[in-house]
Protein backbone atom coordinates (compact mmCIF):
# COMPACT_ATOMS: atom_id res chain seq x y z
CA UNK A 1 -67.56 -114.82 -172.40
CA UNK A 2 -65.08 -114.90 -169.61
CA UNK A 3 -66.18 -116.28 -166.21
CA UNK A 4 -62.71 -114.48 -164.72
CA UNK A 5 -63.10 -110.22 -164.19
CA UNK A 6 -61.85 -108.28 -166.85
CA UNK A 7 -59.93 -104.71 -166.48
CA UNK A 8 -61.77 -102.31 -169.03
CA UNK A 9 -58.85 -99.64 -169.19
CA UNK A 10 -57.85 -102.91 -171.18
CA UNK A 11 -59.86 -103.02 -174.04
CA UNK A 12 -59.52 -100.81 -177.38
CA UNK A 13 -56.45 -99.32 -179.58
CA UNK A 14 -56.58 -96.80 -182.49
CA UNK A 15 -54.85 -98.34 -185.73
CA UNK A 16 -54.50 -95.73 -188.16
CA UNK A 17 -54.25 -96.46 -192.18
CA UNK A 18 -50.72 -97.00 -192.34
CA UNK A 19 -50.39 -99.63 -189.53
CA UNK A 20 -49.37 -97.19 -186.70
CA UNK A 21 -51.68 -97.87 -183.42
CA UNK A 22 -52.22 -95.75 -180.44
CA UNK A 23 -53.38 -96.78 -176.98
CA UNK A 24 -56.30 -94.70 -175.72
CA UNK A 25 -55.36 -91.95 -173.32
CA UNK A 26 -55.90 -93.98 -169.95
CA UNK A 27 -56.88 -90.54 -167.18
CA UNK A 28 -59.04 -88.99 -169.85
CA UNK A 29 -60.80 -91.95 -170.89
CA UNK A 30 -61.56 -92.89 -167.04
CA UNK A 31 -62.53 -89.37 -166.43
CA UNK A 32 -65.47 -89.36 -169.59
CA UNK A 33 -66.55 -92.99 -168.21
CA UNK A 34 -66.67 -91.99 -164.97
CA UNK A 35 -69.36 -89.02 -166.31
CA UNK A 36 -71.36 -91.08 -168.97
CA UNK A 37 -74.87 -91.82 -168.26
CA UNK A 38 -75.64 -94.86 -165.77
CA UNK A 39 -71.93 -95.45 -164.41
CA UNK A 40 -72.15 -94.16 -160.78
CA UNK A 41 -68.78 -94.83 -159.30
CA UNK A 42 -67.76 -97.24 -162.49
CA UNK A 43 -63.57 -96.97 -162.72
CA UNK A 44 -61.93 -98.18 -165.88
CA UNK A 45 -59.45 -98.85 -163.64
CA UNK A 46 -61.21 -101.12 -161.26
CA UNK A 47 -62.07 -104.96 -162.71
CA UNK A 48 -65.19 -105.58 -163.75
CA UNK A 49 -66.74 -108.58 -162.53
CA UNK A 50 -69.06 -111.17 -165.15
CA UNK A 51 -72.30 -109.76 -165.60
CA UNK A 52 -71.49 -106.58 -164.79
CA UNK A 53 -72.02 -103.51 -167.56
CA UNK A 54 -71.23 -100.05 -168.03
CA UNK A 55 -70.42 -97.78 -170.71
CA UNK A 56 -66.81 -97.06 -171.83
CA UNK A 57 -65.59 -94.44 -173.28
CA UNK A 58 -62.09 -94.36 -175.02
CA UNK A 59 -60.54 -91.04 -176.18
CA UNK A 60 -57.13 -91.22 -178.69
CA UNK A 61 -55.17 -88.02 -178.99
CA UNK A 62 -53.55 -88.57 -182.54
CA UNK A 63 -52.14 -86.30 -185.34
CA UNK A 64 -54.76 -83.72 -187.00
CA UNK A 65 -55.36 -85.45 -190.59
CA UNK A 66 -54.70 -89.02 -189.41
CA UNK A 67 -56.87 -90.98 -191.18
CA UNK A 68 -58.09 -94.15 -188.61
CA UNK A 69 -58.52 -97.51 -190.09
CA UNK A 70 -60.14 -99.53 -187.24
CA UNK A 71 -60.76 -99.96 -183.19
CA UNK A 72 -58.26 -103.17 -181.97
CA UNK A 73 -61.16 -103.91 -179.26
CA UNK A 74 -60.54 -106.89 -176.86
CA UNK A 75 -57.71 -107.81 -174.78
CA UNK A 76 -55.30 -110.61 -175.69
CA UNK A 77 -53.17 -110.38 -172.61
CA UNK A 78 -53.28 -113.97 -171.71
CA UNK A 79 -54.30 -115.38 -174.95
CA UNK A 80 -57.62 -116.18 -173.40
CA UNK A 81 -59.50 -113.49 -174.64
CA UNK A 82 -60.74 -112.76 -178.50
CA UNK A 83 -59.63 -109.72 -180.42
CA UNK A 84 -61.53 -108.08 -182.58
CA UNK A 85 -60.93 -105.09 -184.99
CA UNK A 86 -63.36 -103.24 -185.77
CA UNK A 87 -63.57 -101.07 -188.83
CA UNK A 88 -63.81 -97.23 -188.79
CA UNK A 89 -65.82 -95.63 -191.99
């Protein structure tokens, strides 16, 4: 847990089965946050301070048939963050 504010439009890439990884489409995802439940005026664009919530929403536009191995969530920017993969089934 970070005591420093954190940029959500940070967090999360695609990795497909054969290695390739795609970053999440930055206006769209922003746009479906900004909608979800519970996030009145929440901005993945705006840092979120430490105890602070709200749902994210990423959205990936890759090719039809792709087949998606796992979510790359975390940021590693500074090397003072974890990473985590997390697999898709």
């Amino acid at each position: 847990m970070s005591k420093e504010p954190i940029t959500p439009s940070d967090f999360g890439t695609l990795i497909t089965a054969d290695g390739s990884e795609y970053a999440a489409e930055s206006d769209l995802s922003d746009a479906l946050t900004n909608s979800a439940r519970g996030n009145d005026n929440f901005s993945t664009y705006n840092q979120m301070n430490p105890g602070t919530s709200g749902r994210i929403l990423l959205c990936f536009s890759i090719p039809r048939g792709t087949k998606v191995k796992a979510i790359h969530w975390g940021i590693d920017t500074y090397g003072d963050y974890p990473a985590y993969a997390l697999a898709v089934r």
